[in-house]
N, C-alpha and C. Protein backbone atom coordinates (compact mmCIF):
# COMPACT_ATOMS: atom_id res chain seq x y z
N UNK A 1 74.04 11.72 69.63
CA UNK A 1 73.88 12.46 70.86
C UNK A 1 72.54 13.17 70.84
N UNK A 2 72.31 12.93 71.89
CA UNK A 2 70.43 13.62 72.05
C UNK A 2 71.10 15.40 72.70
N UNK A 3 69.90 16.45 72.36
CA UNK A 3 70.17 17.64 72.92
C UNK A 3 70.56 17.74 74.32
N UNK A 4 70.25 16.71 75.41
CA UNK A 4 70.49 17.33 76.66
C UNK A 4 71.95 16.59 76.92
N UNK A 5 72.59 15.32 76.12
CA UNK A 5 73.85 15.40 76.32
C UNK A 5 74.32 16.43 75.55
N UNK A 6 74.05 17.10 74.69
CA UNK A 6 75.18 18.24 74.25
C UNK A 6 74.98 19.34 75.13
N UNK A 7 73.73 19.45 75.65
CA UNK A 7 73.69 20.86 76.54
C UNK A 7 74.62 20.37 77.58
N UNK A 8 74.53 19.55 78.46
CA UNK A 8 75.71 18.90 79.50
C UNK A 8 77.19 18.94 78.96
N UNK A 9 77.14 18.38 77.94
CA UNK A 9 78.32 18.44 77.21
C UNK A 9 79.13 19.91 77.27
N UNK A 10 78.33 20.66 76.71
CA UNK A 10 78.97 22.04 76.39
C UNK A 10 78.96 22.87 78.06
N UNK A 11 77.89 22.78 79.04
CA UNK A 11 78.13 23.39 80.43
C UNK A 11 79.64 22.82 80.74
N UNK A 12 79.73 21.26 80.92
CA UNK A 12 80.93 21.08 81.60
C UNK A 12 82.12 21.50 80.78
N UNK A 13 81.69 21.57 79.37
CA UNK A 13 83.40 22.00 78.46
C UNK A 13 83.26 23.84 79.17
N UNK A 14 82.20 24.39 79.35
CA UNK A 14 82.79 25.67 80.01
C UNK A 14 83.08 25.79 81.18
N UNK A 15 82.69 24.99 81.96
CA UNK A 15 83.07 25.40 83.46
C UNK A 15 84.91 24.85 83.11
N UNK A 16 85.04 23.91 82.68
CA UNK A 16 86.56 23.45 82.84
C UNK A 16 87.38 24.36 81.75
N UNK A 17 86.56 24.90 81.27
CA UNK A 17 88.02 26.44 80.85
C UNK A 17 87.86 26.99 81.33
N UNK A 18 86.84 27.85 82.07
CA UNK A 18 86.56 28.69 82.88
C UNK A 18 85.88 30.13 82.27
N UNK A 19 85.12 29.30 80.89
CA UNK A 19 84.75 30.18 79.89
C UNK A 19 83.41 30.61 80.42
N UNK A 20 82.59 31.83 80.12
CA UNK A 20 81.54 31.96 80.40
C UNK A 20 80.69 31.98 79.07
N UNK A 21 79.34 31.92 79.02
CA UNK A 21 78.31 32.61 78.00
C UNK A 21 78.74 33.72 77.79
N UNK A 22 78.80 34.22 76.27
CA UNK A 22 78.84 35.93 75.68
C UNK A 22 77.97 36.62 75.98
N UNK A 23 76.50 35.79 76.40
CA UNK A 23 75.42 36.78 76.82
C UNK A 23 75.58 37.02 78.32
N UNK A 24 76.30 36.59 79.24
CA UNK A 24 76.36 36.56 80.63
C UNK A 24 77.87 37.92 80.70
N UNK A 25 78.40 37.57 79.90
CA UNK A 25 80.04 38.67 79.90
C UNK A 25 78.94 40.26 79.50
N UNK A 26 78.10 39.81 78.47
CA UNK A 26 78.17 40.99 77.89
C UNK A 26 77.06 41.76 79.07
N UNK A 27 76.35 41.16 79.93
CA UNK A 27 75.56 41.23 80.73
C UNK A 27 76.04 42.33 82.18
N UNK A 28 77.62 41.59 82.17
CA UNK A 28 78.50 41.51 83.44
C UNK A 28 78.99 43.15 82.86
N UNK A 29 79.73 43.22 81.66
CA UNK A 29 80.12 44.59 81.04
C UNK A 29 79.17 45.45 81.07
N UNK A 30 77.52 45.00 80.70
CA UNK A 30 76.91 46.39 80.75
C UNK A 30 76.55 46.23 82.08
N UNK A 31 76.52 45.56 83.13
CA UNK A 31 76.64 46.25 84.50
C UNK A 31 77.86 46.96 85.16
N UNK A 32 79.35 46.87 84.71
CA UNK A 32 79.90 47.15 84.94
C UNK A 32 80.05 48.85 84.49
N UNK A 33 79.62 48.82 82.83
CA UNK A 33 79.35 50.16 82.04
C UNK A 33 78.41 51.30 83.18
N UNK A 34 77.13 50.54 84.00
CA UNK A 34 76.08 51.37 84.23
C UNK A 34 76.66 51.53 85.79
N UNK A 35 77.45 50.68 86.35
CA UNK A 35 78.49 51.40 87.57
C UNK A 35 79.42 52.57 87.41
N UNK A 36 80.41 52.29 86.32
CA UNK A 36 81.20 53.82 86.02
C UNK A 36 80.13 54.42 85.55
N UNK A 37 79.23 54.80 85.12
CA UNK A 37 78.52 55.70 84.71
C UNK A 37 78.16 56.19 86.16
N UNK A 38 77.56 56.04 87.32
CA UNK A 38 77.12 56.12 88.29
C UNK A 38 78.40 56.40 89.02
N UNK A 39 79.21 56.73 88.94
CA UNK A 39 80.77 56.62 89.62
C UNK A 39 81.00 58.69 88.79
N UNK A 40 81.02 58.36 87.71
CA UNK A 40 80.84 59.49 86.89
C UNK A 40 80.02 60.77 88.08
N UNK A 41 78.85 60.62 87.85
CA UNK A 41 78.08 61.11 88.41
C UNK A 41 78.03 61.33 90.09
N UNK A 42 78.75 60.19 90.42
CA UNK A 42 79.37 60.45 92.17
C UNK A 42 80.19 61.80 91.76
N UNK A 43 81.16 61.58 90.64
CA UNK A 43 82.10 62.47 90.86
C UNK A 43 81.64 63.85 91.25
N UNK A 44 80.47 63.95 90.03
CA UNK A 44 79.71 65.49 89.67
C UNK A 44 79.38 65.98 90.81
N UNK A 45 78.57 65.19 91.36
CA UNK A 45 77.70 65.60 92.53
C UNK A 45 78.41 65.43 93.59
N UNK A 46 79.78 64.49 93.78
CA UNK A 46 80.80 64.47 95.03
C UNK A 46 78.89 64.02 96.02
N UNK A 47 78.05 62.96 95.80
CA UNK A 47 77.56 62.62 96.51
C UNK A 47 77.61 61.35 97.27
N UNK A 48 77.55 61.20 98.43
CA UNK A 48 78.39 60.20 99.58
C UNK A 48 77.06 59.17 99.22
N UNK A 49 76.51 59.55 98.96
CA UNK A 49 75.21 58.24 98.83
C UNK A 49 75.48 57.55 97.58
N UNK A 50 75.63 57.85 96.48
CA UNK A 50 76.00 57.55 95.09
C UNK A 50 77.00 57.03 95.23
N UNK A 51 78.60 57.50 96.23
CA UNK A 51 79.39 57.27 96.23
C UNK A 51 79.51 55.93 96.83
N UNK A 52 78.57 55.64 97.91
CA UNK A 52 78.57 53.77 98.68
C UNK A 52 77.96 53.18 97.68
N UNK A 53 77.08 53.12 96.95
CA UNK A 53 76.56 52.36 95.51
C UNK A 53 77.59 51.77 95.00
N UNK A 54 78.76 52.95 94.61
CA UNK A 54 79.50 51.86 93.64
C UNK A 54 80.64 51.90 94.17
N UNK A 55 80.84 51.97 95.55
CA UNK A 55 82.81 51.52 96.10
C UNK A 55 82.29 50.61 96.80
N UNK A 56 83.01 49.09 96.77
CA UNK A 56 83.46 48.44 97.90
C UNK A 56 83.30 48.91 98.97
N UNK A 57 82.68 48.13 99.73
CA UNK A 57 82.78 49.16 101.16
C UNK A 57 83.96 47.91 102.05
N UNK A 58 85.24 48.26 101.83
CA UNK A 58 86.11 47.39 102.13
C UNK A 58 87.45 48.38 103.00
N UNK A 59 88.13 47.62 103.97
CA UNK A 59 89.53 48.63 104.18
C UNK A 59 90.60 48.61 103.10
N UNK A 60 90.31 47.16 102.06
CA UNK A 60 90.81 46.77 101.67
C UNK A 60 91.01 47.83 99.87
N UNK A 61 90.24 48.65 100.02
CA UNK A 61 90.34 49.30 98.54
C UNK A 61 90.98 50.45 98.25
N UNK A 62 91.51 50.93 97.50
CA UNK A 62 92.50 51.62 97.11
C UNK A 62 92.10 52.71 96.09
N UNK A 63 92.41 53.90 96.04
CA UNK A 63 92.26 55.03 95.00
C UNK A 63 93.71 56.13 95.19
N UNK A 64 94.32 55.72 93.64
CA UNK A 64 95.63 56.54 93.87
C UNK A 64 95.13 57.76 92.88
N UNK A 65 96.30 58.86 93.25
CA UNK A 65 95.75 59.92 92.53
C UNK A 65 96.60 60.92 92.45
N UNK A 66 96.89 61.69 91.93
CA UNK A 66 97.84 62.77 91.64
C UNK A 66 97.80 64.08 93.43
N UNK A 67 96.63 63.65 93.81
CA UNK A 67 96.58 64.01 95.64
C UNK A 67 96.98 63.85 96.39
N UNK A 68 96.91 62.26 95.89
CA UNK A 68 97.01 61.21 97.46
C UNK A 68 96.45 59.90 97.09
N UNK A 69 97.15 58.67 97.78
CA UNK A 69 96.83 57.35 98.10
C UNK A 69 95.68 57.54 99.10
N UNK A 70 94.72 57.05 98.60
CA UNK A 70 93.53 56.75 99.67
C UNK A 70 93.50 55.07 99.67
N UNK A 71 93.11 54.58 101.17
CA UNK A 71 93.38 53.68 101.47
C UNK A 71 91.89 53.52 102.51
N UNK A 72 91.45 52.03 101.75
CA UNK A 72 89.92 51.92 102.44
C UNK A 72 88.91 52.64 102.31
N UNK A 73 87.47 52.27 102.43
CA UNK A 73 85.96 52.77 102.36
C UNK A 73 86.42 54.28 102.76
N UNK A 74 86.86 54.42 104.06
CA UNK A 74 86.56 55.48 105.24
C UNK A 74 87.23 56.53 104.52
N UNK A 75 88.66 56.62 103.86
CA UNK A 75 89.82 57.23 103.63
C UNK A 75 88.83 57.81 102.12
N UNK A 76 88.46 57.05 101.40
CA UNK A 76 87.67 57.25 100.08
C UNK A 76 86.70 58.56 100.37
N UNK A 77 85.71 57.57 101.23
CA UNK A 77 84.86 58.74 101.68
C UNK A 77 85.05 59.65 102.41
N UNK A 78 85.61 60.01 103.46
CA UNK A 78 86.36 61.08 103.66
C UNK A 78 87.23 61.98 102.95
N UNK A 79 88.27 61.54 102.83
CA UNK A 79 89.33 62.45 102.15
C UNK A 79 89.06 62.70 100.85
N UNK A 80 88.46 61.37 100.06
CA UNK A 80 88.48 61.94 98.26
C UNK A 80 87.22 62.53 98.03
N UNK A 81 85.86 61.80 99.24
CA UNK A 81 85.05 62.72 98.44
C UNK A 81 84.19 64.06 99.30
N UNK A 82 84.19 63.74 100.70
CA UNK A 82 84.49 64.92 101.25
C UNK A 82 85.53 66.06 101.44
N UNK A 83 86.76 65.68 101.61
CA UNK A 83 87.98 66.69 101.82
C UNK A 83 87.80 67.24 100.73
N UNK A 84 88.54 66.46 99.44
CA UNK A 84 88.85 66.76 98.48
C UNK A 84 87.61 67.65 97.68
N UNK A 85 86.71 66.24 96.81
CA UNK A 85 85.46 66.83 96.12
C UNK A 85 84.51 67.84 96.72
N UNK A 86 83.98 67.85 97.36
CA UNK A 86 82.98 68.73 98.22
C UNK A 86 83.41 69.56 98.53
N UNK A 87 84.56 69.83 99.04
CA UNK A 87 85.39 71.03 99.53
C UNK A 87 86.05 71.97 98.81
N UNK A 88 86.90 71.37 98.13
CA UNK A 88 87.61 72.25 97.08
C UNK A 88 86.98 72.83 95.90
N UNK A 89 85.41 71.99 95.31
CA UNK A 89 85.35 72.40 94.18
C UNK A 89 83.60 72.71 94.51
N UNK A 90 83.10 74.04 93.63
CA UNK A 90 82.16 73.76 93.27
C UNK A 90 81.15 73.21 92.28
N UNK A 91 82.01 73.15 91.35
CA UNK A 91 81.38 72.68 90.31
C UNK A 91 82.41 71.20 90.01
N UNK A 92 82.07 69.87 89.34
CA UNK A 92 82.84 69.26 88.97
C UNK A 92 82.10 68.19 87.44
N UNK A 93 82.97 68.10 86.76
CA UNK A 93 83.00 67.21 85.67
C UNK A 93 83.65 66.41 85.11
N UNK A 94 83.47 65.12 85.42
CA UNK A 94 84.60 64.50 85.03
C UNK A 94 83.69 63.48 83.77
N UNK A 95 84.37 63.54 82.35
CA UNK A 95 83.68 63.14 80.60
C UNK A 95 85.17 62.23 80.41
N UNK A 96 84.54 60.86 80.40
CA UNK A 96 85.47 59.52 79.80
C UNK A 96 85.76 59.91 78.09
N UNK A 97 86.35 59.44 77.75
CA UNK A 97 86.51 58.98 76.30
C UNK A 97 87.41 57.98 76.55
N UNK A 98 87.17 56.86 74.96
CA UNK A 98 88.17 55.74 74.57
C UNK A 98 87.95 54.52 75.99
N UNK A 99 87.33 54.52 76.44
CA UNK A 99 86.48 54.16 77.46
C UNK A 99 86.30 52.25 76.85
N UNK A 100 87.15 51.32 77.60
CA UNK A 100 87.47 50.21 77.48
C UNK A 100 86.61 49.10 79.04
N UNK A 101 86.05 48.22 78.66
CA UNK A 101 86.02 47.36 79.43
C UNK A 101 85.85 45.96 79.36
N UNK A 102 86.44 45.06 80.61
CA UNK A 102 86.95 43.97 80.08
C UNK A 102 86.25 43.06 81.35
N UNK A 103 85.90 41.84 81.56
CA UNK A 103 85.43 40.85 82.29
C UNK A 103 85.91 39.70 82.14
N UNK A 104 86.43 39.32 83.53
CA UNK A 104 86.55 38.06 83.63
C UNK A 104 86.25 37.10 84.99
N UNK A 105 85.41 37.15 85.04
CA UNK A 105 84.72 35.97 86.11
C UNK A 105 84.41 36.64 87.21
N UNK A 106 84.50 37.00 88.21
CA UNK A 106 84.11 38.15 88.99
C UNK A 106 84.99 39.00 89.20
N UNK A 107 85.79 39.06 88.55
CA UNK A 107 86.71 40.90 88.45
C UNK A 107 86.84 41.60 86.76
N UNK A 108 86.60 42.86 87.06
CA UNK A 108 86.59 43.35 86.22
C UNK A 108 87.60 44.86 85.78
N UNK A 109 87.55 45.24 85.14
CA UNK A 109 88.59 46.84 84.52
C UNK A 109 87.98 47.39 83.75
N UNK A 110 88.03 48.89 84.16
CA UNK A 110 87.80 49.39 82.87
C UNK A 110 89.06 50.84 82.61
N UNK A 111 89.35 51.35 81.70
CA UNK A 111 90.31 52.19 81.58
C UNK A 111 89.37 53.34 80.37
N UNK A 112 90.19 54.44 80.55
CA UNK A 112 89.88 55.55 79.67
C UNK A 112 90.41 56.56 79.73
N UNK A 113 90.18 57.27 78.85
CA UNK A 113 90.92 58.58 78.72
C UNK A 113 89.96 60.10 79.68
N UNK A 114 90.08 60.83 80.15
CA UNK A 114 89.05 61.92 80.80
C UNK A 114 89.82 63.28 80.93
N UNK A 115 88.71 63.68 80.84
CA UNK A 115 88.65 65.78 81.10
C UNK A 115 88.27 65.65 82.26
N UNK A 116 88.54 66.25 82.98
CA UNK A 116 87.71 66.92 84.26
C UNK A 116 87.48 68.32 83.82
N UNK A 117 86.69 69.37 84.15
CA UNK A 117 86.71 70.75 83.99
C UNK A 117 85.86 71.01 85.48
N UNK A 118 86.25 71.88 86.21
CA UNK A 118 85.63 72.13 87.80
C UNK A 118 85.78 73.76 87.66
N UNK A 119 85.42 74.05 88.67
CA UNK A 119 85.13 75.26 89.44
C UNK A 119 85.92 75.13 90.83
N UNK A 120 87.01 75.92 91.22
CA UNK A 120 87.48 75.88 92.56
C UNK A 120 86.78 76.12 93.39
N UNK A 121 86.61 76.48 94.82
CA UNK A 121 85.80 77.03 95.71
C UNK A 121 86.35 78.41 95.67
N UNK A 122 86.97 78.61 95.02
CA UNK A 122 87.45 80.34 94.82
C UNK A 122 86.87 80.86 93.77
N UNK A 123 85.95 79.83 92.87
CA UNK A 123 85.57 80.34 91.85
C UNK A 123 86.44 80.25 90.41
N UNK A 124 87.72 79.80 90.82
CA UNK A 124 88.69 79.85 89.29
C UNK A 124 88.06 78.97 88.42
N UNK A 125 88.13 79.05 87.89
CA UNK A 125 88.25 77.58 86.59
C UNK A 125 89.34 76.90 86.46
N UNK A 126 89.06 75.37 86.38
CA UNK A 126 90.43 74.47 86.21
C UNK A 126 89.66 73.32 85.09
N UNK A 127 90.97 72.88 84.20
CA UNK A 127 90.83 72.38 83.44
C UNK A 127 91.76 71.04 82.98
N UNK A 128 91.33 69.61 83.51
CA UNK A 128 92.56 68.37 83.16
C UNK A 128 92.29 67.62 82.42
N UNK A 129 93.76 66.56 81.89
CA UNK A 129 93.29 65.54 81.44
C UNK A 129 94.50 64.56 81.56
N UNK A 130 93.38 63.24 81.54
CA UNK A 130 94.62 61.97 81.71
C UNK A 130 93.96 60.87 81.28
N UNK A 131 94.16 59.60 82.48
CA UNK A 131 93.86 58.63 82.61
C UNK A 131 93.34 57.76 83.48
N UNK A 132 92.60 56.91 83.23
CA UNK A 132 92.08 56.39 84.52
C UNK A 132 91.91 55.01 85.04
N UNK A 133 91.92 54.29 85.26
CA UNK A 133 91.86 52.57 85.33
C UNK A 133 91.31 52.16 86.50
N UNK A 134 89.96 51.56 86.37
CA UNK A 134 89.24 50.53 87.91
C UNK A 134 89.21 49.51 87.67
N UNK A 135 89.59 49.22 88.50
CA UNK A 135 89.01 46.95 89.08
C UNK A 135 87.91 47.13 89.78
N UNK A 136 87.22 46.10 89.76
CA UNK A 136 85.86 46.08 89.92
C UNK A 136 85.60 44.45 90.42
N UNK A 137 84.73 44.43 91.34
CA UNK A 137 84.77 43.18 91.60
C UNK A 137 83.17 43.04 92.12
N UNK A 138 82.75 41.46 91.64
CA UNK A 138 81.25 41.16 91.76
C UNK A 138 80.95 41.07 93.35
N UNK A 139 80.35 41.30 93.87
CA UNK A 139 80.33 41.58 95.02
C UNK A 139 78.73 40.82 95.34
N UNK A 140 78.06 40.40 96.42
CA UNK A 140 76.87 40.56 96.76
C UNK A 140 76.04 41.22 96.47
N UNK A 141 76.39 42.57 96.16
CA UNK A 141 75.11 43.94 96.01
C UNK A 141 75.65 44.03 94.44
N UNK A 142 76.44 43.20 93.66
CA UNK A 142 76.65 43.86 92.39
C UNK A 142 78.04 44.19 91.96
N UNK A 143 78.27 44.87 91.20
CA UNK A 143 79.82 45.09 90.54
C UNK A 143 79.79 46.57 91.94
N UNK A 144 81.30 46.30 92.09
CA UNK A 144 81.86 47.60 92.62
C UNK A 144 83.09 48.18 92.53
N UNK A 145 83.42 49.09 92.30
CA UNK A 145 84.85 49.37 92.32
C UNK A 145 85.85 49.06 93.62
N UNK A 146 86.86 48.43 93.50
CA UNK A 146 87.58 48.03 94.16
C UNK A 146 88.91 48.43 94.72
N UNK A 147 89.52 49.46 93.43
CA UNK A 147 90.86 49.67 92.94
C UNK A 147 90.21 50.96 91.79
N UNK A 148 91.18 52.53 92.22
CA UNK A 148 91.05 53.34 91.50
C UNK A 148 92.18 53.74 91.11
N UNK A 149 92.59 53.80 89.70
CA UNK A 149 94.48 54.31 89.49
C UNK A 149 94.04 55.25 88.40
N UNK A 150 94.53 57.00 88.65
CA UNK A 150 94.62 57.85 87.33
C UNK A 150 96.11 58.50 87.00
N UNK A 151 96.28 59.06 86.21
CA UNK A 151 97.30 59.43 85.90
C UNK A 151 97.22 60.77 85.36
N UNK A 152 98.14 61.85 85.23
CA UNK A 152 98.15 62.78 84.45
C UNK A 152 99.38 63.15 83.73
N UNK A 153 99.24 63.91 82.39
CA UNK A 153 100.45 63.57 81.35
C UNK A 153 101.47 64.52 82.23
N UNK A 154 102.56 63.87 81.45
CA UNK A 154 103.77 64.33 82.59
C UNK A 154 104.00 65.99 81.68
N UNK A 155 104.83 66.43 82.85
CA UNK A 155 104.77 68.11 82.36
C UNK A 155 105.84 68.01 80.74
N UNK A 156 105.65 68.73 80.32
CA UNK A 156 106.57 68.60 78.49
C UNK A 156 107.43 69.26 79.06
N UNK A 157 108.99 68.59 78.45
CA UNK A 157 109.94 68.83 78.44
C UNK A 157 110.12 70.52 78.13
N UNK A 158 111.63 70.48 79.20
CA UNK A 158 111.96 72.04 79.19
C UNK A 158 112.50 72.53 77.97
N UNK A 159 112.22 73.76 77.41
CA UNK A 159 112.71 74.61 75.87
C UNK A 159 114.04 74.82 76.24
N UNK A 160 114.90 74.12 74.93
CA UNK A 160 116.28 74.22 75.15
C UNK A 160 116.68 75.93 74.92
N UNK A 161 117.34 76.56 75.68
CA UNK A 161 117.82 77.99 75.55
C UNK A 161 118.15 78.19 74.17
């Protein structure tokens, strides 16, 4: 076999698993990495410009939350990051750890563990932590989040009398 039947060789053995190059995944992950990072930073700044960068701009996308089901672009940007972010808090931080991500062909996930620590608009201090999980999907303009699901630990059981 001459080199350009094995290069043929090996394209068509990947397209028919549906395998990609490790340098193209790992490519796809660190774009996906430098979106939540930028998602991060939406949070901080609760900025609506940062915030169309990396959501879908779809009816079709979803962010559940210990708030509220937001449903679509409009509902996102409105309610989660105007109502909610901009409004309620002045200060916000939201720091990943254990921070996982995974690719496969144009959808993607990533999951992790997070703190938030904020500032109310009253000035209190608040302090959380949980979980978090996005789908992400390759889009025209790039990876975007698609699908937002967090969680927070459930309250600890009541002290027996």
């Amino acid at each position: 076999m001459n080199a350009r039947t094995i290069t043929v060789t090996v394209c068509v053995a990947l397209l028919l698993t549906g395998c990609r190059p490790a340098s193209t995944n790992d490519q796809d992950r660190s774009a996906v990495q430098e979106v939540l990072t930028r998602y991060l930073e939406s949070v901080k700044t609760a900025d609506l410009k940062l915030a169309t960068d990396v959501w879908w701009q779809s009816p079709d996308i979803v962010a559940v939350t210990p708030f509220g089901r937001f449903q679509g672009w409009e509902s996102v940007k409105n309610d989660l990051y105007v109502n909610f972010l901009q409004k309620a808090f002045l200060e916000r931080k939201l720091e990943p750890t254990n921070v996982v991500i995974r690719v496969n062909g144009n959808a993607a996930w990533a999951v992790f563990d997070w703190t938030f620590t904020a500032k109310l608009a009253n000035g209190q201090r608040l302090t959380s932590k949980g979980w978090e999980s996005h789908i992400y999907r390759n889009t025209d303009r790039g990876w975007r989040i698609e699908h937002l699901h967090y969680s927070v630990p459930p309250p600890p059981p009541p002290i027996a009398p």
